[in-house]
C-alpha atoms as a PDB file:
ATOM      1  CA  UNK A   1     -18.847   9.137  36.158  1.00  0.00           C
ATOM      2  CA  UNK A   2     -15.040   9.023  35.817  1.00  0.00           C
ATOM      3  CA  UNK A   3     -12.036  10.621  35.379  1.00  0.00           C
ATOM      4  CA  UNK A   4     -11.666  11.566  31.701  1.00  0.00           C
ATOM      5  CA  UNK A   5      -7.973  10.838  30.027  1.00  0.00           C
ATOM      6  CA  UNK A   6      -6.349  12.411  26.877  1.00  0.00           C
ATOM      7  CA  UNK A   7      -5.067   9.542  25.089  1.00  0.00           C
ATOM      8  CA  UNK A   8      -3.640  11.511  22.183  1.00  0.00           C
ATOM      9  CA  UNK A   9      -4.106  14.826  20.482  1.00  0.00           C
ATOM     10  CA  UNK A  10      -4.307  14.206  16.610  1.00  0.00           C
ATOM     11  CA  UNK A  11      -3.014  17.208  14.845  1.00  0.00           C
ATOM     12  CA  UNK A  12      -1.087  18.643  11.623  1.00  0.00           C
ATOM     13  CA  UNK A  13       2.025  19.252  13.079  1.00  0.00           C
ATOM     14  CA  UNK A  14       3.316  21.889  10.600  1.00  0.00           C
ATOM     15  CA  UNK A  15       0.941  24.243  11.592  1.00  0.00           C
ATOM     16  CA  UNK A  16       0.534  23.709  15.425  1.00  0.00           C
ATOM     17  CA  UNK A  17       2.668  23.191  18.536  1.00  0.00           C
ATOM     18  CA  UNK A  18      -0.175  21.635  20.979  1.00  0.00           C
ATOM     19  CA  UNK A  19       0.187  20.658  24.525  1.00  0.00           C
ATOM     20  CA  UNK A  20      -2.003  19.914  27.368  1.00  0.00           C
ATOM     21  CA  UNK A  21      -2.448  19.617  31.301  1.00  0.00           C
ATOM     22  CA  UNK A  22      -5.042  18.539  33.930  1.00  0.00           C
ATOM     23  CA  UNK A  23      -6.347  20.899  36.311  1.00  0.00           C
ATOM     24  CA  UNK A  24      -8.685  19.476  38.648  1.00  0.00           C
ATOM     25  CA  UNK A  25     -11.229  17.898  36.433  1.00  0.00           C
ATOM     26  CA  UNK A  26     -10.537  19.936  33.494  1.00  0.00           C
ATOM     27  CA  UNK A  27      -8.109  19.605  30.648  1.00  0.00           C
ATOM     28  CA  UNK A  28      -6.821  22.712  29.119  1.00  0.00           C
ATOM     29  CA  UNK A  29      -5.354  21.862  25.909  1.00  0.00           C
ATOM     30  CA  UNK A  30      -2.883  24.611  24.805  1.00  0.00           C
ATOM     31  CA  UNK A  31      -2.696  25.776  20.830  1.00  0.00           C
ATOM     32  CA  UNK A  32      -0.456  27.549  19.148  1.00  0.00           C
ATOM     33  CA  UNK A  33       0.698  28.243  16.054  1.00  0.00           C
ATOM     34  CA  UNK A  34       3.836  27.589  14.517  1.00  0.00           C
ATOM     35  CA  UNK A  35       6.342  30.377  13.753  1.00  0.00           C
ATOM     36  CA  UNK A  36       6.819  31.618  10.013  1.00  0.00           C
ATOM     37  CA  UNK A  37       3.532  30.270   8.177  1.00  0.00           C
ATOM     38  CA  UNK A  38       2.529  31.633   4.917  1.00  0.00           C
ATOM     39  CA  UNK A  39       0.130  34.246   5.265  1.00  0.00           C
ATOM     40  CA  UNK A  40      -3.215  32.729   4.574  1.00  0.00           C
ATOM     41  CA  UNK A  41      -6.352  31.152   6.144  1.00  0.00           C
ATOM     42  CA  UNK A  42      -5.763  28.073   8.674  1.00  0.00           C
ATOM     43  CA  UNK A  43      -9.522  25.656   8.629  1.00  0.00           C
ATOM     44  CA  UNK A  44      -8.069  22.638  10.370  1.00  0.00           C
ATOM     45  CA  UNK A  45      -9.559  20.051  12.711  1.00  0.00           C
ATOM     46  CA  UNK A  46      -7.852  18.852  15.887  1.00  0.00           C
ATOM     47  CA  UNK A  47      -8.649  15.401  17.295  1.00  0.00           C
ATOM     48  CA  UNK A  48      -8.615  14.883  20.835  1.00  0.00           C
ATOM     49  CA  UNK A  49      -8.453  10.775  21.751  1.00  0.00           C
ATOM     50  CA  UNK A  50      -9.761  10.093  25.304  1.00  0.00           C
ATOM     51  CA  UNK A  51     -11.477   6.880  27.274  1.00  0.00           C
ATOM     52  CA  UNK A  52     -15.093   8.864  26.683  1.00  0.00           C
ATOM     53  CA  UNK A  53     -17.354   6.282  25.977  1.00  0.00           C
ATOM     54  CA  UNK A  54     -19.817   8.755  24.263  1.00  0.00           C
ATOM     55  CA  UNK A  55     -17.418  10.476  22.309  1.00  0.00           C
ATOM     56  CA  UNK A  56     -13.705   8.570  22.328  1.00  0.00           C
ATOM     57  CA  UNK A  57     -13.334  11.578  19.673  1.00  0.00           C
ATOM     58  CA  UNK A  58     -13.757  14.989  20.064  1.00  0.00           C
ATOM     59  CA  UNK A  59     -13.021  16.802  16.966  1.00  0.00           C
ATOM     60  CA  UNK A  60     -12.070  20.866  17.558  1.00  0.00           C
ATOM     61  CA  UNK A  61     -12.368  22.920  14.467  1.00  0.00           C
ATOM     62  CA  UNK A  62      -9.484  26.109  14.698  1.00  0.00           C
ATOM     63  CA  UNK A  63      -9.837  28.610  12.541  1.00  0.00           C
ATOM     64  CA  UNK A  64      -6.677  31.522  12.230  1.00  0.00           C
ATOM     65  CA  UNK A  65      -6.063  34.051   9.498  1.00  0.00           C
ATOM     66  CA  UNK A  66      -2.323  34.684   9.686  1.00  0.00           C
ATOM     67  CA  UNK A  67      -1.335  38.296   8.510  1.00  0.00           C
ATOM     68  CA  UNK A  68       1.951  39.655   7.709  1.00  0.00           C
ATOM     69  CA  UNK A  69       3.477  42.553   5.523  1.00  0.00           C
ATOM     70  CA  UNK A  70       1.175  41.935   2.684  1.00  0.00           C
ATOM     71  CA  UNK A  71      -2.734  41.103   3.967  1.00  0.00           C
ATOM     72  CA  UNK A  72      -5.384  39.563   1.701  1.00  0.00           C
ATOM     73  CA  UNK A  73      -9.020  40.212   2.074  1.00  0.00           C
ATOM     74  CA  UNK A  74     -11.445  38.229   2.400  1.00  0.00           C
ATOM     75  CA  UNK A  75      -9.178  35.549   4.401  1.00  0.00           C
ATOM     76  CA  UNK A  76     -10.806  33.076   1.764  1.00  0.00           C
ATOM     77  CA  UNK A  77     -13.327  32.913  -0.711  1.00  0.00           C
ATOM     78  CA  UNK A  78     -16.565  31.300  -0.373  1.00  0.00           C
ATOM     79  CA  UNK A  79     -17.966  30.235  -4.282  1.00  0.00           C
ATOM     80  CA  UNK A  80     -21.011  28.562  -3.165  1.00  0.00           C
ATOM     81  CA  UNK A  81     -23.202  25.913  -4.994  1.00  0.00           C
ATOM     82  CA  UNK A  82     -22.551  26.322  -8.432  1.00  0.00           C
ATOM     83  CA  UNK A  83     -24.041  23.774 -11.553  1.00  0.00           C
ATOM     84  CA  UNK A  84     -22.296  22.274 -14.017  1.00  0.00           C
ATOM     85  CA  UNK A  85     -21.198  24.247 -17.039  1.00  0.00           C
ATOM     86  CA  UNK A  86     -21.712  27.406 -14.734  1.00  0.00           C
ATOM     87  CA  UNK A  87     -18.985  29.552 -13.206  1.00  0.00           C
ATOM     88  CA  UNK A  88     -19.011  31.994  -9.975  1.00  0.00           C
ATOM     89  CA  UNK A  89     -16.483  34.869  -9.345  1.00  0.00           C
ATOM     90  CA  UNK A  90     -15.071  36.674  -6.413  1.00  0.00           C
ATOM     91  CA  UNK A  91     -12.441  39.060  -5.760  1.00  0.00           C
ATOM     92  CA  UNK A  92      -9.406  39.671  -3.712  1.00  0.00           C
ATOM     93  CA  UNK A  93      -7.490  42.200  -2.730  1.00  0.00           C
ATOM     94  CA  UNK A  94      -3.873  42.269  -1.627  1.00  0.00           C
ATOM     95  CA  UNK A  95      -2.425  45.023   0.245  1.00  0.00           C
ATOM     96  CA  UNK A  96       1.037  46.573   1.667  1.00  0.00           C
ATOM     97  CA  UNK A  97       2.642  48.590   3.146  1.00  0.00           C
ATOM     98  CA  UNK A  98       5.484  48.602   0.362  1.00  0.00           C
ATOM     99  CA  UNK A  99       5.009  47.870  -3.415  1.00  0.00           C
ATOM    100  CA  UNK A 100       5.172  44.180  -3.797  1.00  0.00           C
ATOM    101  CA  UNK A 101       4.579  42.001  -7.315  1.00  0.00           C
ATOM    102  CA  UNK A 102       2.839  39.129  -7.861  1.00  0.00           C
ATOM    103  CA  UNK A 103       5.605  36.561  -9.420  1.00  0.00           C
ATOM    104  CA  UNK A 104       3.209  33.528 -10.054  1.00  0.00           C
ATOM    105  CA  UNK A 105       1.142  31.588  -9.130  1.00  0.00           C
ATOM    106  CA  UNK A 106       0.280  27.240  -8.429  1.00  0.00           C
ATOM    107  CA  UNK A 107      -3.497  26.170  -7.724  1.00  0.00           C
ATOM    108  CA  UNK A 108      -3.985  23.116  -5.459  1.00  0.00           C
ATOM    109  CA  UNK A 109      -7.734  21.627  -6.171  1.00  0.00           C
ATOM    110  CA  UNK A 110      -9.495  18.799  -4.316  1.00  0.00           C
ATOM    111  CA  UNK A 111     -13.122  17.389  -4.910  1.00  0.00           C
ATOM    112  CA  UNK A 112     -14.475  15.374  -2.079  1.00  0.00           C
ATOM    113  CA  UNK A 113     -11.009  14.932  -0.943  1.00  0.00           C
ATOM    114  CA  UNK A 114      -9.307  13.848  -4.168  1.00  0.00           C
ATOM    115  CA  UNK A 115      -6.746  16.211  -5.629  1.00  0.00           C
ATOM    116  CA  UNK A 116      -7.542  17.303  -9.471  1.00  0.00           C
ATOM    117  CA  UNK A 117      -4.696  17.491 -12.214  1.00  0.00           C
ATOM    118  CA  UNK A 118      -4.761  20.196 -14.373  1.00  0.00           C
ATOM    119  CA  UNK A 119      -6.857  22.783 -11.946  1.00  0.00           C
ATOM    120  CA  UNK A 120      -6.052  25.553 -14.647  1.00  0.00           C
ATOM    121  CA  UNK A 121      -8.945  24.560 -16.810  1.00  0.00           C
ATOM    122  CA  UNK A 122     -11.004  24.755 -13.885  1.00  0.00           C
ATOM    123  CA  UNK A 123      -9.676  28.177 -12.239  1.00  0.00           C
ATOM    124  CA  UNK A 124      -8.918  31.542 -14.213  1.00  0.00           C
ATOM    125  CA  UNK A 125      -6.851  34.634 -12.310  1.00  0.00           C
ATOM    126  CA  UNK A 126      -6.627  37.590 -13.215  1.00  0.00           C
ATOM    127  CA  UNK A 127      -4.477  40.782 -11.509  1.00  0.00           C
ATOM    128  CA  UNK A 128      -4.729  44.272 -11.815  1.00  0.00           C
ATOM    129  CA  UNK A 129      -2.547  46.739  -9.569  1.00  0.00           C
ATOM    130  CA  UNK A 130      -4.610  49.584  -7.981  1.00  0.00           C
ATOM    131  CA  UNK A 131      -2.971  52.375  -6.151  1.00  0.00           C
ATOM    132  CA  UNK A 132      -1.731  52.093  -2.744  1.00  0.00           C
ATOM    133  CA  UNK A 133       0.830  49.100  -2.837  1.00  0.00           C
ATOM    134  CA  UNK A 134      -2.380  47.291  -3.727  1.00  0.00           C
ATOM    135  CA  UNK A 135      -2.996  44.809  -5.842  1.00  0.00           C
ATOM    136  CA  UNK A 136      -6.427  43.478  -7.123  1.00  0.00           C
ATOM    137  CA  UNK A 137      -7.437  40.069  -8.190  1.00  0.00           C
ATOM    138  CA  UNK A 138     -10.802  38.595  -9.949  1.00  0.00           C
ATOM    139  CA  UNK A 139     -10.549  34.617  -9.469  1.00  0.00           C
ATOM    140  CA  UNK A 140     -13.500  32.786 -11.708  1.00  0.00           C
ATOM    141  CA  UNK A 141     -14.343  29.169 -10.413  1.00  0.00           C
ATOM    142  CA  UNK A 142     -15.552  26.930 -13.465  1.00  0.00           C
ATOM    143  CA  UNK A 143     -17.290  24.081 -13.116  1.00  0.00           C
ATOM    144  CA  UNK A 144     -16.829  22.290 -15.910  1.00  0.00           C
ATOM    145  CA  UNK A 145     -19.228  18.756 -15.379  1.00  0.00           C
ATOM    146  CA  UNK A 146     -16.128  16.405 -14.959  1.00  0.00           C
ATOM    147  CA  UNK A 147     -16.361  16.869 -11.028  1.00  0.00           C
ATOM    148  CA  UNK A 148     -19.245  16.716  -8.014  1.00  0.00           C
ATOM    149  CA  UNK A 149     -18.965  17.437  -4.939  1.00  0.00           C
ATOM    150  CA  UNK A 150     -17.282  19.368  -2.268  1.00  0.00           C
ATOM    151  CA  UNK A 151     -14.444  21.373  -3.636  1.00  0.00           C
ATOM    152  CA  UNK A 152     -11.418  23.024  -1.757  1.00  0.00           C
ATOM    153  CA  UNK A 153      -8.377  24.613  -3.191  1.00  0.00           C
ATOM    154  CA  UNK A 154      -5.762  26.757  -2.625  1.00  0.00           C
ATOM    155  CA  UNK A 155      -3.883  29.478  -4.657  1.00  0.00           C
ATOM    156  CA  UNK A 156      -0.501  30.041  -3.340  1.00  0.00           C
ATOM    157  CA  UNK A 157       1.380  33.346  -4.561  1.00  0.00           C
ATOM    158  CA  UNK A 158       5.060  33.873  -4.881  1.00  0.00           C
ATOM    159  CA  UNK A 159       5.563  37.668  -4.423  1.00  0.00           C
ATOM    160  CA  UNK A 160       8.897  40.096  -4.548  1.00  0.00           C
ATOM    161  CA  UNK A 161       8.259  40.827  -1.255  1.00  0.00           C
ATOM    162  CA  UNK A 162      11.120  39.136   0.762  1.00  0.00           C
ATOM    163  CA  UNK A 163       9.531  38.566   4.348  1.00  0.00           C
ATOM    164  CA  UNK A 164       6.447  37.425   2.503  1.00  0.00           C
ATOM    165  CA  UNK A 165       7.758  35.080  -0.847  1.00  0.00           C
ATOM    166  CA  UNK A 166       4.431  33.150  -0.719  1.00  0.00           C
ATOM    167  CA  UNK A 167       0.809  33.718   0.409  1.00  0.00           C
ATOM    168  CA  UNK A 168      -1.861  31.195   0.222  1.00  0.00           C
ATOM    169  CA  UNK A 169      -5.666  31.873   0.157  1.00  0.00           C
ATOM    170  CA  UNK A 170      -7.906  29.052   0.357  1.00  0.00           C
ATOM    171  CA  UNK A 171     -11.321  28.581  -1.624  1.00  0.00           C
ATOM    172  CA  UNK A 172     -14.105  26.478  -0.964  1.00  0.00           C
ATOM    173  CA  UNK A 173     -17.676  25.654  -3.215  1.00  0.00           C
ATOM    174  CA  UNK A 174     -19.865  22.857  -4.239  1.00  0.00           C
ATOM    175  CA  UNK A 175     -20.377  21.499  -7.610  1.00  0.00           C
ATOM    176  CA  UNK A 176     -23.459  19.945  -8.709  1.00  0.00           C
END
């Protein structure tokens, strides 16, 4: 009915350099990532501002796995539902292409949004090297009654590995 108008891209701006341009009708909105990121999973949510009566804003979800020297697989872990006083385990595996240690680690933990002190006593790690320049990890996800609700955290790595001091893996589940 009329000409649609960007207003204003709404983005996190450590992770993306955005831009965009009319062509004809059509907006092409350009996306790219920013140089040097910790290895890791990327779930973020653009927000594109225009006069659109119907939808004034028109979220974009972006998904990336960034992958360097040392990869991680899976990207992320996926806990799913899990009750209180229960617990759910996964596991991931690091790999190289040169012998690398783990050095420590820092959990991040949000439930519905709100970040949780103490996520220790609500997250237990364990590594084992394997052969290969390989290391193996069994991650348990406790939940413990004190929180509901949608959970997201983040485990961020220092390693030896120079080009690669941190990685970051991301973790999602629900606790009812």
């Amino acid at each position: 009915r009329k000409d649609l108008l960007i207003e204003k891209v709404k983005y996190n701006e450590n992770l993306f350099d955005i831009g965009y341009t009319k062509e004809g009708r059509d907006w092409v909105i350009i996306t790219k990532l920013k140089p040097n990121l910790p290895i890791g999973f990327i779930k973020e949510t653009i927000y594109v501002k225009t006069n659109s009566i119907d939808l004034p804003e028109l979220p974009i979800p972006v998904r990336a796995s960034v992958k360097g020297k040392i990869t991680s697989f899976p990207a992320y872990l996926e806990f799913g539902s899990i009750v209180k006083s229960s617990s759910s385990n996964r596991t991931l595996n690091f790999t190289s292409n040169s012998n690398f240690d783990i050095l420590s680690h820092k959990i991040e933990l949000m439930v519905n949004g709100a970040s949780i002190d103490n996520p220790d006593k609500t997250v237990n790690l364990a590594i084992s090297p394997m052969p290969n320049h390989s290391k193996k990890l069994s991650l348990e996800l406790m939940n413990t009654g004190q929180f509901q609700g949608s959970v997201h955290g983040k485990i961020i790595f220092e390693t030896s590995n120079p080009l690669h001091k941190n990685l970051a893996v991301d973790f999602y589940s629900f606790f009812r």
